[in-house]
N, C-alpha and C. Protein backbone atom coordinates (compact mmCIF):
# COMPACT_ATOMS: atom_id res chain seq x y z
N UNK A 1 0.58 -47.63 -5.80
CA UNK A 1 -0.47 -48.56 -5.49
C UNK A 1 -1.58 -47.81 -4.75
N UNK A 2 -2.60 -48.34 -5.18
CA UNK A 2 -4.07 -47.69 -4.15
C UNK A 2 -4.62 -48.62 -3.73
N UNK A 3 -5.28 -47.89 -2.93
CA UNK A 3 -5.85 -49.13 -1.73
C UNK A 3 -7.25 -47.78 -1.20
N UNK A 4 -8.30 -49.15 -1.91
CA UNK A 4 -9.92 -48.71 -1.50
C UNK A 4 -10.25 -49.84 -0.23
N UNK A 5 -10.69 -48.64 0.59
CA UNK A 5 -11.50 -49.73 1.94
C UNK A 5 -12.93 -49.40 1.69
N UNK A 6 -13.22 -50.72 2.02
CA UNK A 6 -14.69 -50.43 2.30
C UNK A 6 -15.19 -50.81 3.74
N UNK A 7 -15.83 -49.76 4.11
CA UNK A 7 -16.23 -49.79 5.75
C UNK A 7 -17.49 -49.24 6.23
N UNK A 8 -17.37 -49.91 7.06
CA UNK A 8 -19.00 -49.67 7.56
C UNK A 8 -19.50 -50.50 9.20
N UNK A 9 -19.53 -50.19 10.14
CA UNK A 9 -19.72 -51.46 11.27
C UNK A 9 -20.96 -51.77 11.54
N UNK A 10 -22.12 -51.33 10.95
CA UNK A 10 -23.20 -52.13 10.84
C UNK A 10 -23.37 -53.00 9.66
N UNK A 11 -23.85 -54.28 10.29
CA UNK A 11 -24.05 -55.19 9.35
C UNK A 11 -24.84 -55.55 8.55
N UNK A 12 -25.32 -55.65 7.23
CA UNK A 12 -25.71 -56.07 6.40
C UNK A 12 -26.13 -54.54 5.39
N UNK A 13 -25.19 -53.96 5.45
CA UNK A 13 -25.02 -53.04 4.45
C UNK A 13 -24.92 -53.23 2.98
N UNK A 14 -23.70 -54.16 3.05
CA UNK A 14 -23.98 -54.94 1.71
C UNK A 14 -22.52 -54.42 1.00
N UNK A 15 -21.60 -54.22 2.21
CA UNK A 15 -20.47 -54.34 2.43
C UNK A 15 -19.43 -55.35 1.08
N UNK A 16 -19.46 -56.40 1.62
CA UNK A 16 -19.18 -57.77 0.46
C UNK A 16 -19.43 -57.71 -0.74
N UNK A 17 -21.12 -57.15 -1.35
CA UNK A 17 -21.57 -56.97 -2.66
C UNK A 17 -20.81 -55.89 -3.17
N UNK A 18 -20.39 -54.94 -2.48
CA UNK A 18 -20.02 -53.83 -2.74
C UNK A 18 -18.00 -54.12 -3.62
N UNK A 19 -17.88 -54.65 -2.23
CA UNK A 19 -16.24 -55.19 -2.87
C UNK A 19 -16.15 -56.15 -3.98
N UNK A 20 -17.09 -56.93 -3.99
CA UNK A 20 -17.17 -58.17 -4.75
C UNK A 20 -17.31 -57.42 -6.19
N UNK A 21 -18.21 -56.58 -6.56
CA UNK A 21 -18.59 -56.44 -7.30
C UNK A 21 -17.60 -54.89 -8.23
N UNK A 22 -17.24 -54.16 -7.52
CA UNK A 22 -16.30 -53.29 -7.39
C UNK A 22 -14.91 -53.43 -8.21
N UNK A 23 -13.93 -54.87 -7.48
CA UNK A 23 -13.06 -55.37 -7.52
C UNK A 23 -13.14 -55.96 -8.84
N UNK A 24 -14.25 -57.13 -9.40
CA UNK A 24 -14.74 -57.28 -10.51
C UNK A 24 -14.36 -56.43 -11.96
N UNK A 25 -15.21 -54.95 -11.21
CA UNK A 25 -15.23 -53.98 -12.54
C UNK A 25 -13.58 -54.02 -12.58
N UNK A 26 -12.96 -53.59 -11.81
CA UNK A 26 -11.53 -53.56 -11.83
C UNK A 26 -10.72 -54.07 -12.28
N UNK A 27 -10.89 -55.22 -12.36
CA UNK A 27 -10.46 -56.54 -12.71
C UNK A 27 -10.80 -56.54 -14.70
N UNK A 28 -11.49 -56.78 -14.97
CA UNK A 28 -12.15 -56.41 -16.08
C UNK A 28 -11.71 -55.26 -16.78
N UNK A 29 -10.76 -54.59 -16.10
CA UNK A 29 -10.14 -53.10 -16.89
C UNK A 29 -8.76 -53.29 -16.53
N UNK A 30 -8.45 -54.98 -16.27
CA UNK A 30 -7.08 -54.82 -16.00
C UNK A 30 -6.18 -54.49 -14.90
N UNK A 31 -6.85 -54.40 -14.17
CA UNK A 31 -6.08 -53.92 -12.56
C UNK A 31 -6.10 -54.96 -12.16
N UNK A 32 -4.41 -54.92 -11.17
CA UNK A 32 -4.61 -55.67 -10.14
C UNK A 32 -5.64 -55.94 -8.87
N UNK A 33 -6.34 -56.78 -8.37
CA UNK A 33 -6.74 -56.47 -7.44
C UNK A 33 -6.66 -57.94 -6.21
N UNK A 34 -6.73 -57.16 -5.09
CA UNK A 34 -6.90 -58.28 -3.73
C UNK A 34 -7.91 -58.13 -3.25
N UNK A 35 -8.62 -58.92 -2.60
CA UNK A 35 -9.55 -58.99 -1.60
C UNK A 35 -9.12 -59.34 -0.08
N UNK A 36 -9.49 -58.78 0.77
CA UNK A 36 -9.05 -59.42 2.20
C UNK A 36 -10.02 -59.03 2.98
N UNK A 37 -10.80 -60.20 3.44
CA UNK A 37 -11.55 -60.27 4.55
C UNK A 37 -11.45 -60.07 5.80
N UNK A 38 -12.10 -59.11 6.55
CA UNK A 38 -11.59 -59.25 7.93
C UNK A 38 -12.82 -59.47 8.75
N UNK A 39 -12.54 -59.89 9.93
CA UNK A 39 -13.86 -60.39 11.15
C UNK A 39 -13.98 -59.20 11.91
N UNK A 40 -15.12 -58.82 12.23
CA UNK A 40 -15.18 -57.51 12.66
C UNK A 40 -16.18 -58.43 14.22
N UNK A 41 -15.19 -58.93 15.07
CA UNK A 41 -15.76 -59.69 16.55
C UNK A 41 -16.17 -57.82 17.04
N UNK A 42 -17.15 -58.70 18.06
CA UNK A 42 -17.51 -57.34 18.94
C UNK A 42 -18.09 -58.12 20.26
């Protein structure tokens, strides 16, 4: 199993578009994939 993070602690990188869209292609070629959101409090 692999496991892509996507990271970054400034916000509005575009973080989300990035996974969203990523996960998608992935998806579309047949892979499993998860999404998991996390809250990045500060």
């Amino acid at each position: 199993m692999r496991k892509i993070v996507i990271l970054n602690f400034k916000g509005g990188t575009g973080k989300t578009t990035t996974a969203v869209n990523l996960s998608y292609t992935l998806f579309l070629k047949d892979y499993k994939v998860l999404i998991i959101p996390t809250i990045n409090a500060s």
